[in-house]
C-alpha atoms as a PDB file:
ATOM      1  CA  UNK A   1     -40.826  16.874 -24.809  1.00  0.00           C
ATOM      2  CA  UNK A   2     -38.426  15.545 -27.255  1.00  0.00           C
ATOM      3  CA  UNK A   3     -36.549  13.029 -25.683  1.00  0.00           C
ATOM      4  CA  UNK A   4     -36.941   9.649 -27.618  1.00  0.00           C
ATOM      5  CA  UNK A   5     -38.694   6.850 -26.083  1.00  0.00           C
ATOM      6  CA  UNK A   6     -35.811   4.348 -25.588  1.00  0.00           C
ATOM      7  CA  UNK A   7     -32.017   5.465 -24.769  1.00  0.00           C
ATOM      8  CA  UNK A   8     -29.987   8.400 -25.756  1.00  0.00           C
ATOM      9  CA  UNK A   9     -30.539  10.894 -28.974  1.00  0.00           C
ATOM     10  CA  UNK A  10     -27.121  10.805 -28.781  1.00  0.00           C
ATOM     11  CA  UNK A  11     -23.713   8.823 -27.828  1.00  0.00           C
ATOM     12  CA  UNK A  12     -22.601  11.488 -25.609  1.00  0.00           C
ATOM     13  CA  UNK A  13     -23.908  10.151 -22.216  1.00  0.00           C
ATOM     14  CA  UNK A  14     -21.988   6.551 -23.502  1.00  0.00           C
ATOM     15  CA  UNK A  15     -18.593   7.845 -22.361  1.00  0.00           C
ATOM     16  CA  UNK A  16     -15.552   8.320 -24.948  1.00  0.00           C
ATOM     17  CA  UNK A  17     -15.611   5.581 -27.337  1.00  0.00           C
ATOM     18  CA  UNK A  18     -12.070   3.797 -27.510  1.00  0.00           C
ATOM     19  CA  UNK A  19     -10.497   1.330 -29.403  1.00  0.00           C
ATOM     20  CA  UNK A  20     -10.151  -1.882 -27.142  1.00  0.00           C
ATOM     21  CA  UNK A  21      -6.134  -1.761 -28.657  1.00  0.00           C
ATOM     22  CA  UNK A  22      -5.181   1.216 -26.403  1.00  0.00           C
ATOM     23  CA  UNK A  23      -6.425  -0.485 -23.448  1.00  0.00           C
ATOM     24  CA  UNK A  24      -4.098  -2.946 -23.824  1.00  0.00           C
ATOM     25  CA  UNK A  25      -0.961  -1.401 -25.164  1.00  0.00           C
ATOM     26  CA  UNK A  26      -1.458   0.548 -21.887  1.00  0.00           C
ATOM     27  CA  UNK A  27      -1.635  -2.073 -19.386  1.00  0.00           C
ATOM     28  CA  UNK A  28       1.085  -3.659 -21.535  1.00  0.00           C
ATOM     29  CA  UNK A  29       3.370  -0.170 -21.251  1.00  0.00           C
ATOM     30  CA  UNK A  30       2.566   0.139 -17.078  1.00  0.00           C
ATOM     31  CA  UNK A  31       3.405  -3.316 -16.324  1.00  0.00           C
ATOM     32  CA  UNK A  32       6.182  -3.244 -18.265  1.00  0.00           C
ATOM     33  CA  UNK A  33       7.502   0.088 -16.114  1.00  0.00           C
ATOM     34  CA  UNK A  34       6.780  -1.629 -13.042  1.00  0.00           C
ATOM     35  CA  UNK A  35       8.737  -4.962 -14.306  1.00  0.00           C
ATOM     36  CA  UNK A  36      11.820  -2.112 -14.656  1.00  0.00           C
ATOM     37  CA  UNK A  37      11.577  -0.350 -11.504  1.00  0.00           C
ATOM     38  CA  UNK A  38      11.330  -4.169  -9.953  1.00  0.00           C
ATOM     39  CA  UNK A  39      14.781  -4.895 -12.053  1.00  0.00           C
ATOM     40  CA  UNK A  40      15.773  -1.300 -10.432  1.00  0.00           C
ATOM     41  CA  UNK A  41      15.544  -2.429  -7.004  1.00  0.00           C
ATOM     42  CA  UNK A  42      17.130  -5.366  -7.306  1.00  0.00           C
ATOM     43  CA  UNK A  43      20.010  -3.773  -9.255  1.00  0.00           C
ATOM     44  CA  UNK A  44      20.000  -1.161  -6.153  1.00  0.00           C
ATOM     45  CA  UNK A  45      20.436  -3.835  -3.796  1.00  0.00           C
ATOM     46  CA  UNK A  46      23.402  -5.214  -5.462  1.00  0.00           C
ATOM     47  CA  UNK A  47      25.245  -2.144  -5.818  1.00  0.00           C
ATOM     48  CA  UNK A  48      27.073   0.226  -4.024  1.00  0.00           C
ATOM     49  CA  UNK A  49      25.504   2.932  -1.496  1.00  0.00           C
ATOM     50  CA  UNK A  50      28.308   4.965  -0.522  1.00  0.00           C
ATOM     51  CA  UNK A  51      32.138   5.010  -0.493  1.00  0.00           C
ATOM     52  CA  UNK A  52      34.317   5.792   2.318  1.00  0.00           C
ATOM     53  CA  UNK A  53      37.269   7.953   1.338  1.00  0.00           C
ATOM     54  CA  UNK A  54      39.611   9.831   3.388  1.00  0.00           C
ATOM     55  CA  UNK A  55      42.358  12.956   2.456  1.00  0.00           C
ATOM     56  CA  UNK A  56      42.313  15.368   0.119  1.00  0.00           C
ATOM     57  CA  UNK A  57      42.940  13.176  -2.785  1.00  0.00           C
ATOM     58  CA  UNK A  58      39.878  10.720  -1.704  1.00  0.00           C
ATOM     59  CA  UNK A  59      41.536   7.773  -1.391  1.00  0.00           C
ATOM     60  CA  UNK A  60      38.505   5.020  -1.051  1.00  0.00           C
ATOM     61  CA  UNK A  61      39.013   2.960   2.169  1.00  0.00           C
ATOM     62  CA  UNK A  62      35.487   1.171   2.132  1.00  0.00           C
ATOM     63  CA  UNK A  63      32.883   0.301  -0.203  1.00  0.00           C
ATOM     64  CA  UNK A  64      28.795  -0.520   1.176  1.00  0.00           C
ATOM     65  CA  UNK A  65      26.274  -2.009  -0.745  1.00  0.00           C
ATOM     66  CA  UNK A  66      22.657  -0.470  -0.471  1.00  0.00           C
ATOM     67  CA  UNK A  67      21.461  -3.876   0.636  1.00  0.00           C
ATOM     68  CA  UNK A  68      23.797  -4.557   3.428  1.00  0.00           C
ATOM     69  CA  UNK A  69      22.590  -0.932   4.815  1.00  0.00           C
ATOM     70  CA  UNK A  70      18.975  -1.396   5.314  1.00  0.00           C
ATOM     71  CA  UNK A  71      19.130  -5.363   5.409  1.00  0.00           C
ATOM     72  CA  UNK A  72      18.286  -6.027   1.621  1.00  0.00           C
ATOM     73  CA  UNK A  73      14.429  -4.601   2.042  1.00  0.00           C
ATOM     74  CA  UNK A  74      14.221  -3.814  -1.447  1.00  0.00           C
ATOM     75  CA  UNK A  75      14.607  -7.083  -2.398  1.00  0.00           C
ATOM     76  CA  UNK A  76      11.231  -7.995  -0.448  1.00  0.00           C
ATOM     77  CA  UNK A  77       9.753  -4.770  -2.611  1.00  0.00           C
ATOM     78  CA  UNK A  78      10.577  -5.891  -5.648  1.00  0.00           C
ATOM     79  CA  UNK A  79       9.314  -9.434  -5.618  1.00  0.00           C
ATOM     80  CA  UNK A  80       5.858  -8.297  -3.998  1.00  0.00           C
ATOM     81  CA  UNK A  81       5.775  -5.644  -7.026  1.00  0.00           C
ATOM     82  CA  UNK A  82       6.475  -8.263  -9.408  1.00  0.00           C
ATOM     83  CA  UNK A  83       3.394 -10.525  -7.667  1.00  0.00           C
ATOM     84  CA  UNK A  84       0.980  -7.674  -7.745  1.00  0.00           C
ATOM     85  CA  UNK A  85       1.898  -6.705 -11.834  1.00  0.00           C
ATOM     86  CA  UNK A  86       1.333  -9.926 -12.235  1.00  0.00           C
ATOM     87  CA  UNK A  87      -1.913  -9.783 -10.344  1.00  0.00           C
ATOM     88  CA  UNK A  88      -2.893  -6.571 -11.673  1.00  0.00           C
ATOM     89  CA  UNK A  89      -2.627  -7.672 -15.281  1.00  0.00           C
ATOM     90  CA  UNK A  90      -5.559 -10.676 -13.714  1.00  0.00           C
ATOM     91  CA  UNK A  91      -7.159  -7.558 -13.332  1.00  0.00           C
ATOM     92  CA  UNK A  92      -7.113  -7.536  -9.460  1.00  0.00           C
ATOM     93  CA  UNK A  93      -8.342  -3.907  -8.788  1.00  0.00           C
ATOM     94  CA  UNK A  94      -5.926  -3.709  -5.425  1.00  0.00           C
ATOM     95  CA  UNK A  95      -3.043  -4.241  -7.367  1.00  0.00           C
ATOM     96  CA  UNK A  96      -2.413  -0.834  -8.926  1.00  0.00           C
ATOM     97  CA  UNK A  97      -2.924   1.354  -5.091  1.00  0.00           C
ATOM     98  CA  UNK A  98      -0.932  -1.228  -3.385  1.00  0.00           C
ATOM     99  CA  UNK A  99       1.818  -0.996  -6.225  1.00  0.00           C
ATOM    100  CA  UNK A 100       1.776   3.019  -5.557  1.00  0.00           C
ATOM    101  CA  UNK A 101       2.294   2.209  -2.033  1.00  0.00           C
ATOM    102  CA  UNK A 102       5.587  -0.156  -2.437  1.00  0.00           C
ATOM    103  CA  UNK A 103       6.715   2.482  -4.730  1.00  0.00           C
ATOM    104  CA  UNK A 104       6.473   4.890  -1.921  1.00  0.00           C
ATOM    105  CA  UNK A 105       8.060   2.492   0.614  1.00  0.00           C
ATOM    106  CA  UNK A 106      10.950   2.204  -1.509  1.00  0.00           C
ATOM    107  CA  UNK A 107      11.328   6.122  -1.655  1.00  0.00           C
ATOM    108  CA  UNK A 108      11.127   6.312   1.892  1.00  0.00           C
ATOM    109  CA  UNK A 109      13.591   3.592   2.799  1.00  0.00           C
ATOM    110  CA  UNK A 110      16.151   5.631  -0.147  1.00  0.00           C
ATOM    111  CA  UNK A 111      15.517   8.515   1.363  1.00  0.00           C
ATOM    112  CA  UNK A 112      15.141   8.113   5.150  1.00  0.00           C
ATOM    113  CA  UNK A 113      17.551   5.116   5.847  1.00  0.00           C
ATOM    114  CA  UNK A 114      20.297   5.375   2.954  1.00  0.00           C
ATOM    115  CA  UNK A 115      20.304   9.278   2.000  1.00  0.00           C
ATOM    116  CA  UNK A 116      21.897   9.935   5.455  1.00  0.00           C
ATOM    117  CA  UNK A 117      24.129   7.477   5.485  1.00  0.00           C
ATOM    118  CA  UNK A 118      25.695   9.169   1.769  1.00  0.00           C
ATOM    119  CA  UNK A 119      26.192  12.037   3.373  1.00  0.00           C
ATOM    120  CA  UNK A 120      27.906  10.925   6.641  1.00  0.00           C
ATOM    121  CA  UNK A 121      31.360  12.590   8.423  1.00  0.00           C
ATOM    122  CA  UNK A 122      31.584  12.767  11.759  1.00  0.00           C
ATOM    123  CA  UNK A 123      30.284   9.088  12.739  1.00  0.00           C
ATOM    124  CA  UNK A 124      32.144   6.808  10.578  1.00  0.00           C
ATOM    125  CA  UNK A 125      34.126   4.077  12.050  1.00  0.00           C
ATOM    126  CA  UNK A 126      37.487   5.811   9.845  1.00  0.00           C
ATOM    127  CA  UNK A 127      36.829   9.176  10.860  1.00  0.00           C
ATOM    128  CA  UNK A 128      38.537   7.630  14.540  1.00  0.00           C
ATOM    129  CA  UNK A 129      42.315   7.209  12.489  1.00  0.00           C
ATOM    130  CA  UNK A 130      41.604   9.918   9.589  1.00  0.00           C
ATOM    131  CA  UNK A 131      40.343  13.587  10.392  1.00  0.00           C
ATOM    132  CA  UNK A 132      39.034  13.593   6.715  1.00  0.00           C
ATOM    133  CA  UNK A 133      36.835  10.434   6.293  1.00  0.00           C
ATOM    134  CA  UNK A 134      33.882  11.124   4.820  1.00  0.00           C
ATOM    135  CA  UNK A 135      30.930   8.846   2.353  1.00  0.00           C
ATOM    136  CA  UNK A 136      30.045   9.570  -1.477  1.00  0.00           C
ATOM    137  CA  UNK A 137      26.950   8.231  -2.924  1.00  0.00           C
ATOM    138  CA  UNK A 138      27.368   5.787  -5.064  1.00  0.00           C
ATOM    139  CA  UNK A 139      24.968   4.462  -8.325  1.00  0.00           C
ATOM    140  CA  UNK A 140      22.910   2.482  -5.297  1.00  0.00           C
ATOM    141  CA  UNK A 141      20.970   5.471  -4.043  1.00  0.00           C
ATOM    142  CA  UNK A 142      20.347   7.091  -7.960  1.00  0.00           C
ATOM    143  CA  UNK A 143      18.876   3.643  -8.962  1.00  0.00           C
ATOM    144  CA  UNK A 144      16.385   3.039  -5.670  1.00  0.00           C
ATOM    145  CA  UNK A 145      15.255   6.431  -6.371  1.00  0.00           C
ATOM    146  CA  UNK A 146      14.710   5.756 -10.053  1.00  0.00           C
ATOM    147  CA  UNK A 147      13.288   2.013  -9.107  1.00  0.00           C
ATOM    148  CA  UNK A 148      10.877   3.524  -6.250  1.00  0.00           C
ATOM    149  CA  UNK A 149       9.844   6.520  -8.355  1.00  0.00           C
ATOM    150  CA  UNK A 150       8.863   3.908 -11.397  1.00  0.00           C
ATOM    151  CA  UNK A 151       6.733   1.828  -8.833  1.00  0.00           C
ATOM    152  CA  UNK A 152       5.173   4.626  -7.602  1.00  0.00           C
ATOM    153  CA  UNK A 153       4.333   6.395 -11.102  1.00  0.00           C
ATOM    154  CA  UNK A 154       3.150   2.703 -12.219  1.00  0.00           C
ATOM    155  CA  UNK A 155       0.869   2.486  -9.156  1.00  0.00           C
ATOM    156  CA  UNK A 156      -0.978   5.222  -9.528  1.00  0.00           C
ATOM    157  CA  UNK A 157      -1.621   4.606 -13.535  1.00  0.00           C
ATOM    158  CA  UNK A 158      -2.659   1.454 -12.667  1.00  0.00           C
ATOM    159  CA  UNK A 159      -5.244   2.749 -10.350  1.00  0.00           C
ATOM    160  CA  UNK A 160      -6.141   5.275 -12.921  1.00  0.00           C
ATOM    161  CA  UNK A 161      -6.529   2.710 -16.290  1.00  0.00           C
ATOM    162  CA  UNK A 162      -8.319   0.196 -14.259  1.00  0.00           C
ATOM    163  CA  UNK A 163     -11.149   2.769 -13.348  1.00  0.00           C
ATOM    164  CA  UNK A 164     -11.137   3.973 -17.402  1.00  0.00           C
ATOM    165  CA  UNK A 165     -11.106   0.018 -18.315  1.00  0.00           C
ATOM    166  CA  UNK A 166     -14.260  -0.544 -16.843  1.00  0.00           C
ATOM    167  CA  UNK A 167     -16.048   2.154 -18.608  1.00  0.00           C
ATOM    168  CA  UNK A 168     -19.538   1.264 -20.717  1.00  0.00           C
ATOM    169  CA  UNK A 169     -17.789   2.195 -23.563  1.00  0.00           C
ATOM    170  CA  UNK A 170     -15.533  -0.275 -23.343  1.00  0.00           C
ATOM    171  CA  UNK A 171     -17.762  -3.063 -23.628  1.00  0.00           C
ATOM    172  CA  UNK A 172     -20.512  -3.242 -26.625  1.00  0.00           C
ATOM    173  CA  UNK A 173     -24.177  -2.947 -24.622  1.00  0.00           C
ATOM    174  CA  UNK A 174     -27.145  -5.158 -26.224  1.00  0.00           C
ATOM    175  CA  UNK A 175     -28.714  -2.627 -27.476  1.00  0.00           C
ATOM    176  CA  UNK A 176     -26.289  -2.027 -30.111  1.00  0.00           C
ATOM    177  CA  UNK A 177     -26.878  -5.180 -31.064  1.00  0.00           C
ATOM    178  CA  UNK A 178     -28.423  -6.091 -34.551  1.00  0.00           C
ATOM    179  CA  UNK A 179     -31.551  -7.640 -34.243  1.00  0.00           C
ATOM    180  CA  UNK A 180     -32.353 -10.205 -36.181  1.00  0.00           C
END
């Protein structure tokens, strides 16, 4: 045999040797993303879903903000996203999946409760006096997309570093140590 008699011939079995620096700059660059999509969703809130207009030359009757449509749930998703950056830079490991999953909530509420309503005709309250009433999306549903899509994207590279930060070759081991 021609193993040696204490560790590894080699570095190989040690995992990919990285500078600590990327590490960081990465966590640094993810919470950062989720900080934004956080900022998106709060921006969504405040702006408008849809407009009503009615005629051929789409006179606007009505204006509805994204909030005021669902009940201003994204603002509940973007302050727990904000708590679990914030707890994920701690380095709580639930932090990252549970990001991923208010990122998905988001998309779901923007795309099951709002979408619709963007696209509505026949069931608005001014479709009753005007035979052409019918909703445009506004900036609202573009930027609870783009906020929900960041938390989601964020989420799952958190879950992804934090397994790679952990790694032996992160941290020096004792036998590398001098001895002296």
């Amino acid at each position: 045999m021609s193993a040696s008699a204490r560790g590894t011939a080699s570095d190989y079995s040690k995992g990919v040797l990285l500078p600590r620096g990327v590490f960081r700059r990465r966590r640094a660059l993810l919470a950062g993303l989720a900080l934004v999509g956080a900022l998106l969703l709060v921006a969504a809130e405040l702006s408008p879903l849809y407009t009503v207009v009615v005629g051929a030359l789409q006179t606007p009757r009505r204006s509805v903000s994204a909030g005021s449509n669902h009940g201003y749930a994204l603002l509940l998703v973007a302050a727990v996203s904000v708590a679990m950056t914030v707890a994920w830079l701690r380095r709580a490991a639930v932090a990252g999946p549970m990001l991923g999953l208010l990122g998905a909530t988001a998309l779901v509420i923007a795309l099951a409760v709002d979408l619709p309503d963007t696209r509505a005709e026949g069931r608005l309250p001014e479709s009753l006096a005007y035979s052409q009433a019918r909703a445009i999306a506004g900036r609202g549903l573009t930027l609870e997309l783009a906020g929900g899509a960041a938390l989601a994207l964020c989420g799952l590279g958190m879950t992804v570093t934090a397994g790679r930060a952990v790694s032996p070759a992160a941290r020096p081991s004792r036998r590398d140590a001098p001895e002296g």
